[in-house]
Protein backbone atom coordinates (compact mmCIF):
# COMPACT_ATOMS: atom_id res chain seq x y z
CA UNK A 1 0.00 0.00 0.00
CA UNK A 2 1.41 3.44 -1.11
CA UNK A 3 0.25 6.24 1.88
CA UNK A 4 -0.77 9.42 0.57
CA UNK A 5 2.07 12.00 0.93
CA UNK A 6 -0.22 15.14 0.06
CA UNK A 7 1.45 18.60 -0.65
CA UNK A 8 -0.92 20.53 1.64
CA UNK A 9 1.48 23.77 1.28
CA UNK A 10 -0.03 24.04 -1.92
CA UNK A 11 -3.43 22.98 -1.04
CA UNK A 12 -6.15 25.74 -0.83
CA UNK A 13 -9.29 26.84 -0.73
CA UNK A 14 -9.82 27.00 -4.62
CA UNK A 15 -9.10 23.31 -4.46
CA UNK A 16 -11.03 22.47 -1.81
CA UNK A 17 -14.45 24.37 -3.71
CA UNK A 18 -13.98 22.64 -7.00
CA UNK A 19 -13.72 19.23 -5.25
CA UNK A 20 -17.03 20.33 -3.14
CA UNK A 21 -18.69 21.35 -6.06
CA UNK A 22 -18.22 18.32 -8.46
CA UNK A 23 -19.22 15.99 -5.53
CA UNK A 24 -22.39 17.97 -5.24
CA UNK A 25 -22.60 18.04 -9.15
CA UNK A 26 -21.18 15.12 -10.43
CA UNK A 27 -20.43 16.98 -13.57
CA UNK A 28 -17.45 19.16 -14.03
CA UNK A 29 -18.99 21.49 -16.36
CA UNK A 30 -21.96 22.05 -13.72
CA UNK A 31 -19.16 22.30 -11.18
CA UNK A 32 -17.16 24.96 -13.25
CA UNK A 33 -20.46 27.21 -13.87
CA UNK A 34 -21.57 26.98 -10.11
CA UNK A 35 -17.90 28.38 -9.32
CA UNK A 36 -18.02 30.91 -12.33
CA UNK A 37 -15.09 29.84 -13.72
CA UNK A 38 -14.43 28.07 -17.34
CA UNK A 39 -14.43 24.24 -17.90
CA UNK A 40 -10.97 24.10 -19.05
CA UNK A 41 -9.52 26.38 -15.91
CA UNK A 42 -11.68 23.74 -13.44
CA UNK A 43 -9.68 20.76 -16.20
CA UNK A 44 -6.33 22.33 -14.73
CA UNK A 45 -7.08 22.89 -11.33
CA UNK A 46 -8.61 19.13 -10.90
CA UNK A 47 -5.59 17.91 -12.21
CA UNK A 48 -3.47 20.10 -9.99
CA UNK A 49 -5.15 18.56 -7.02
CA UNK A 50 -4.73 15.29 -8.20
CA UNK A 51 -0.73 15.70 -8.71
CA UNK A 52 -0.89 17.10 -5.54
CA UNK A 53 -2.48 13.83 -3.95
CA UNK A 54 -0.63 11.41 -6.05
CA UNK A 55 -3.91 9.53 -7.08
CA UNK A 56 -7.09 10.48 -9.28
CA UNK A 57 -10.33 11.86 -7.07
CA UNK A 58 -12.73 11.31 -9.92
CA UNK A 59 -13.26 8.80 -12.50
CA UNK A 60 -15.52 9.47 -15.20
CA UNK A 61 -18.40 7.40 -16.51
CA UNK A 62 -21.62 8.03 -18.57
CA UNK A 63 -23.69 9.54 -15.56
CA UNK A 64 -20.99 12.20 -14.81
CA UNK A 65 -17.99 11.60 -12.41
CA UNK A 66 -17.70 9.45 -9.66
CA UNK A 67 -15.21 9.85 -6.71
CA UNK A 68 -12.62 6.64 -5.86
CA UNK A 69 -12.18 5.60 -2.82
CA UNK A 70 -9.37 7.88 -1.92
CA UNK A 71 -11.47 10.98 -3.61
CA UNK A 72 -14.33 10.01 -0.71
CA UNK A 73 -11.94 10.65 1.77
CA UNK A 74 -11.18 13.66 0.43
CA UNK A 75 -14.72 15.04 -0.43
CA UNK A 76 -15.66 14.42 2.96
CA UNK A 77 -13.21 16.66 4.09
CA UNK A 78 -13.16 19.36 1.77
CA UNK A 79 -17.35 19.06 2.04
CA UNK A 80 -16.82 20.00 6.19
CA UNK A 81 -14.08 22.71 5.50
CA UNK A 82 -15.92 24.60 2.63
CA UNK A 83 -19.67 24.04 4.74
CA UNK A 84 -17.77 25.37 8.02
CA UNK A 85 -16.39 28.46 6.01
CA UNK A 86 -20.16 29.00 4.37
CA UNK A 87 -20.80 28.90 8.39
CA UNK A 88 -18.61 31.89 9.13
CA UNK A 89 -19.67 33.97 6.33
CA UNK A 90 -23.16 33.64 7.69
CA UNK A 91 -22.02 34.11 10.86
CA UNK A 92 -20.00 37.51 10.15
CA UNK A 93 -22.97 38.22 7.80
CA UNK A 94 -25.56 38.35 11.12
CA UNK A 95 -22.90 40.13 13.46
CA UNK A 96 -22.54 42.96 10.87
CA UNK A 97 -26.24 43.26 10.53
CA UNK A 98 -26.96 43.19 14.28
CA UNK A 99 -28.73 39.66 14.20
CA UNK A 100 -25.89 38.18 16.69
CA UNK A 101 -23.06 38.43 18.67
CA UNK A 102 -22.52 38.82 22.65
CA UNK A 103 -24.07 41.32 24.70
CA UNK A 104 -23.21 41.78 28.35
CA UNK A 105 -25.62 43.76 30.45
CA UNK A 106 -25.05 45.12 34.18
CA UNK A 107 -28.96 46.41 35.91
CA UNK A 108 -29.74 47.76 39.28
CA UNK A 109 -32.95 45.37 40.19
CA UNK A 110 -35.62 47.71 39.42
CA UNK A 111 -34.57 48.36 35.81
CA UNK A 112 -33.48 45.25 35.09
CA UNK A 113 -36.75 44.20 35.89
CA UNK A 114 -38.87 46.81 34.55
CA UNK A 115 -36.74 47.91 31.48
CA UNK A 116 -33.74 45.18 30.69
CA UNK A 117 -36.95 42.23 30.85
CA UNK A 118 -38.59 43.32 27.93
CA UNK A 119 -35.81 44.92 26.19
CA UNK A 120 -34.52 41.71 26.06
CA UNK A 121 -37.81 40.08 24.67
CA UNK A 122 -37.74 42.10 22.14
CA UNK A 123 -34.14 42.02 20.92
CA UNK A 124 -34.59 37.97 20.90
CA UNK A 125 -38.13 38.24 18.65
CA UNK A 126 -35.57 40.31 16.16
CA UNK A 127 -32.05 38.75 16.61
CA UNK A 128 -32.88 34.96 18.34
CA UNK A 129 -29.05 33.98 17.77
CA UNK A 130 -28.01 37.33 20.36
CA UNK A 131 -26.36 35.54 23.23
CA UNK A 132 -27.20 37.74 26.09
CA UNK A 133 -25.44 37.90 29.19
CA UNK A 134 -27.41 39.47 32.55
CA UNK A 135 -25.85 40.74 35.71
CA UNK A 136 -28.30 42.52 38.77
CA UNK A 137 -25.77 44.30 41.35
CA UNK A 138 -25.37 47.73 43.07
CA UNK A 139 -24.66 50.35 41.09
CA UNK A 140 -20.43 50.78 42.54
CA UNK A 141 -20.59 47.26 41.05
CA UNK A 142 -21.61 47.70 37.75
CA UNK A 143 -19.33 51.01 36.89
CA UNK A 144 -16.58 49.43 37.79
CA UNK A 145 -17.46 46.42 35.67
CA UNK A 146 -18.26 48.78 32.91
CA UNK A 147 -14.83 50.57 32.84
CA UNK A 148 -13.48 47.20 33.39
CA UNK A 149 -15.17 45.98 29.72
CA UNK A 150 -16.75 43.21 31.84
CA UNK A 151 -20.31 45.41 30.50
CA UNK A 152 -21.65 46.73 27.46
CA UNK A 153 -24.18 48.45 28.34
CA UNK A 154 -25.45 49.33 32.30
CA UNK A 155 -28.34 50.95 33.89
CA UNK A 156 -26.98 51.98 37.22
CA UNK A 157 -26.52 55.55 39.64
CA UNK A 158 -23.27 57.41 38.79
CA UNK A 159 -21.06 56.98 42.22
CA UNK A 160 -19.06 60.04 43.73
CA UNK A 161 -15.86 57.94 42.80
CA UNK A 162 -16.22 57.73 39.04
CA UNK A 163 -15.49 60.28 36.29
CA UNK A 164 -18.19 60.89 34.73
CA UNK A 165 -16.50 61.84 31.64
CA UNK A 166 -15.26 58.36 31.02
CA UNK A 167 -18.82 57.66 30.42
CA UNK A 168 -21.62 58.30 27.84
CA UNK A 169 -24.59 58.79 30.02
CA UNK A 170 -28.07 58.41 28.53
CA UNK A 171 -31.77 59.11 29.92
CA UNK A 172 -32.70 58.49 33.63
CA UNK A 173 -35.37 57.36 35.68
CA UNK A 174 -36.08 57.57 39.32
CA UNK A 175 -37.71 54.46 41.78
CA UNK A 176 -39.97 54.52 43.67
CA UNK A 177 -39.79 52.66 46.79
CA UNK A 178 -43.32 50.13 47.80
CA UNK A 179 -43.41 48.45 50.86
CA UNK A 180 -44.52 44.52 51.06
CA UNK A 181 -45.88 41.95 53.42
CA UNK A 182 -47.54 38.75 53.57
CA UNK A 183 -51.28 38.38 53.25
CA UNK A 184 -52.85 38.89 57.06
CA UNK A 185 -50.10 40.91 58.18
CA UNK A 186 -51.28 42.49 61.26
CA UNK A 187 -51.07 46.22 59.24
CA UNK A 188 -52.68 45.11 56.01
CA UNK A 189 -56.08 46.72 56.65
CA UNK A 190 -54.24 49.90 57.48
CA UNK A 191 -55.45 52.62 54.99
CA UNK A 192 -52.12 54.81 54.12
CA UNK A 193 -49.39 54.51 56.41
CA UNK A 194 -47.23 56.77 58.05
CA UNK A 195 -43.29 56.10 58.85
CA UNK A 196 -44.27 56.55 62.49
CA UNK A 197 -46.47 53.91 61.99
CA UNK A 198 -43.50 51.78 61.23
CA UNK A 199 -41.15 52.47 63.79
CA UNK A 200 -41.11 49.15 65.45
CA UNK A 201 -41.31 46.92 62.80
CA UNK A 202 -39.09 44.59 61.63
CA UNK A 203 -37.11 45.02 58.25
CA UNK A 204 -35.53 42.95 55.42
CA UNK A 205 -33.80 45.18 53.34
CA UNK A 206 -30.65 45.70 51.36
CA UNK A 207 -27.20 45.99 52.81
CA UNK A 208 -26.17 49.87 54.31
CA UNK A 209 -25.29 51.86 51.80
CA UNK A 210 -27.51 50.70 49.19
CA UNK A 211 -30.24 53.73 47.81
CA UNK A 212 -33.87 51.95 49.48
CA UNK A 213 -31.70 51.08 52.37
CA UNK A 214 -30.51 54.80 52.68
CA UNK A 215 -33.86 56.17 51.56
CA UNK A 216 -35.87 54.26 54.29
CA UNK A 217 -33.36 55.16 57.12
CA UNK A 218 -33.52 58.88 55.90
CA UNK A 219 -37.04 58.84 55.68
CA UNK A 220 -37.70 57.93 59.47
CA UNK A 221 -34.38 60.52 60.29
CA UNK A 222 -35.90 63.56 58.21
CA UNK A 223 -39.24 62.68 60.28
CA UNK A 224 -37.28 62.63 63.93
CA UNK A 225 -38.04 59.07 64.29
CA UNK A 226 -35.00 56.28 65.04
CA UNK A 227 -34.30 54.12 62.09
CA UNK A 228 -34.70 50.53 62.09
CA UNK A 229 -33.13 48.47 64.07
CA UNK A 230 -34.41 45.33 63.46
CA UNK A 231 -33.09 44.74 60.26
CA UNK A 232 -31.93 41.97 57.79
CA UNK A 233 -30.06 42.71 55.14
CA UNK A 234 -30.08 40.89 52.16
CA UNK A 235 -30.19 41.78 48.23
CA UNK A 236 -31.49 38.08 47.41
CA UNK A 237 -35.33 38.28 46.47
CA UNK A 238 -35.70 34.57 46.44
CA UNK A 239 -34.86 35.28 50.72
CA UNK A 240 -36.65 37.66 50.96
CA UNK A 241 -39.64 36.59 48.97
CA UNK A 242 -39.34 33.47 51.84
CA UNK A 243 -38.84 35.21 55.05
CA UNK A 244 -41.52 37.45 54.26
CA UNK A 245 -44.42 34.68 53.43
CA UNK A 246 -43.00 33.27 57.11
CA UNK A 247 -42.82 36.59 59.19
CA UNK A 248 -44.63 39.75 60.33
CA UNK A 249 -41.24 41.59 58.47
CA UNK A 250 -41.53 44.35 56.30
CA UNK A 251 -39.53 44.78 52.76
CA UNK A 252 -38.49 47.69 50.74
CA UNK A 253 -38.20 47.11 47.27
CA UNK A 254 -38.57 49.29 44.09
CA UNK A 255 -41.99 49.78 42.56
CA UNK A 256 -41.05 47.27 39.45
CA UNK A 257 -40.08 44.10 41.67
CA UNK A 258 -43.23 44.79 43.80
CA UNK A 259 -45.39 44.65 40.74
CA UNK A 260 -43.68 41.51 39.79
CA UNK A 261 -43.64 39.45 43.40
CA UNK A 262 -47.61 40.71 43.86
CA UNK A 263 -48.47 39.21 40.42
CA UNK A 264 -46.50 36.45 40.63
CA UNK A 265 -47.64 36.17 44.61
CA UNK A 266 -51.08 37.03 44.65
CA UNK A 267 -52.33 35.15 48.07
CA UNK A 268 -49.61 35.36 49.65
CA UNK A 269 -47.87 38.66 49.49
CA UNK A 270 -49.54 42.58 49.89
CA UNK A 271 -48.34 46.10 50.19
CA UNK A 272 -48.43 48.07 53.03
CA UNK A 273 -49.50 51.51 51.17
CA UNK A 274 -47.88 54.55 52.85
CA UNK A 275 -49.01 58.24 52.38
CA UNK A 276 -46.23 59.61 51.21
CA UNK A 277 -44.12 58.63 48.10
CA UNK A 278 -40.84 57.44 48.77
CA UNK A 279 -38.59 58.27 45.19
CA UNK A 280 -34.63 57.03 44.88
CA UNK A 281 -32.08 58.84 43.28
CA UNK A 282 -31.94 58.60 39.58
CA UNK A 283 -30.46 55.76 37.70
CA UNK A 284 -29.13 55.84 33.54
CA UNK A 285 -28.07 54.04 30.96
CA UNK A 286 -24.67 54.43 30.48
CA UNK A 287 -21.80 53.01 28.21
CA UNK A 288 -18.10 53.86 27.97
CA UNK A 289 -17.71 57.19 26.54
CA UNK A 290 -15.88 56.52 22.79
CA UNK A 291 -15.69 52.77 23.02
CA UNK A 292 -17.02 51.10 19.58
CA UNK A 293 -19.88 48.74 20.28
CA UNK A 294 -20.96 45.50 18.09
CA UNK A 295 -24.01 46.14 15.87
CA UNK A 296 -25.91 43.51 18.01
CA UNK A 297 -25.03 46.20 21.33
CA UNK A 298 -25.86 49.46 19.35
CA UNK A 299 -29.29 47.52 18.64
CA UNK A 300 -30.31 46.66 21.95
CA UNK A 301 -29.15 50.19 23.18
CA UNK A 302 -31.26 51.37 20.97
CA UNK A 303 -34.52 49.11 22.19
CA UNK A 304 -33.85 50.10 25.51
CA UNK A 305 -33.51 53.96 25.35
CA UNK A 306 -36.87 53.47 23.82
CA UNK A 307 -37.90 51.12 26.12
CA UNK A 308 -37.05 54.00 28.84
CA UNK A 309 -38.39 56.94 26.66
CA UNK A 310 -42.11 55.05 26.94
């Protein structure tokens, strides 16, 4: 048995095609006109290949041309390299018209609830081969993971730390904070609270120095009352979702997760209304001031400053 001793140097892609092509054809003519080239150019090239093998690929017989034993080997692999290569031309085809690609996006949990949810719904209806990546985390969190290029795109408060003029910063939105308890809490008949009303309650509530966490403590300060000081703190809303079906607690949350655990919780969860609004600081959309996005990111940007301009 003689082995093979192909030139693969020489090999390329041109090869490869016209191989591809009469296997799909069977006819070299067919082949040569499906790769717009003459009949006697796709003549030469065949035989290149075949000097460049050792052994014929094709025979030829009344029906057209028929591959040997050692052409079947071949086919089969120029048949995966020229199908994989039709792959990435698609592929860079739907990156460059926005249909796919990576997008990593860093929320706050109000927005990413309220505006990143059906942003996202919408983006996959248009593009379903976007793979989209989802973070929730404090706003300190998520700018530093945006400057970091760990984010595309976030929807988070500006910290005192960061320069703002690193940063292209987009429409905001303000929370507002709801207040939530289970069903037969002994306040849910209550008609419009007061934060004296709520003095000796017990909370579960983000971590110090998170906006409802500061908002609620300022809110009983500004009104001479003591602040909490029964208090859990937690950012998990699978805990506190728990703790509160189980307890007389209270939770602060933003106005977009309460709408979601009461309709997703509708025995078992109520909130406590108060008679004053409670609003948080502003929040935007912000990307990296002069950093190129992908056509997939500059389309969901776009959905979601609409999505926020609603």
């Amino acid at each position: 048995m003689v082995l093979v001793k192909l030139d693969v140097q020489n090999l390329n892609l041109r090869h490869l095609r016209l191989v591809h092509a009469i296997a799909d054809t069977g006819q070299l003519s067919v082949a040569a006109n499906q790769l717009a080239i003459s009949q006697p150019a796709a003549s030469r090239t065949l035989a290149e290949i075949e000097r460049l093998v050792g052994e014929p690929l094709f025979v030829r017989n009344p029906k057209g041309m028929i591959a040997t034993e050692i052409g079947r080997v071949f086919c089969r692999h120029a048949d995966a390299i020229v199908g994989q290569l039709g792959s990435t031309v698609s592929d860079l085809n739907a990156y460059q018209a926005g249909q796919a690609g990576t997008i990593r996006i860093g929320a706050v949990t109000g927005p990413a609830v309220g505006y990143v949810v059906p942003t996202v719904q919408a983006l996959k209806k248009e593009a379903p081969l976007a793979e989209v990546s989802i973070d929730v985390a404090p706003s300190m969190e998520l700018l530093d993971g945006l400057l970091r290029d760990a984010y595309d795109i976030v929807l988070a408060r500006i910290p005192s730390h960061i320069n703002a003029n690193r940063l292209e910063i987009s429409r905001g939105r303000v929370e507002e904070v709801r207040v939530l308890a289970r069903a037969g809490h002994p306040l849910e008949n209550d008609g419009g609270l007061g934060f004296k009303d709520l003095v000796d309650q017990a909370w579960i509530i983000q971590g110090a120095g998170m906006p409802i966490r500061d908002a609620i403590e300022q809110a009983f300060v500004n009104r001479n009352l003591s602040a909490p000081l029964d208090v859990i703190d937690t950012a998990s809303l699978v805990f506190t979702v728990g703790y509160l079906l189980k307890s007389d607690t209270l939770a602060a949350v933003t106005a977009e997760v309460a709408n979601l655990l009461l309709s997703t919780r509708p025995d078992g969860l109520i909130e406590i209304k108060l008679k004053e609004e409670l609003i948080l600081s502003p929040y935007h959309l912000i990307r990296r001031n002069g950093h190129a996005m992908s056509p997939i990111c500059d389309r969901l940007h776009r959905l979601l400053t609409k999505e926020l301009a609603i």
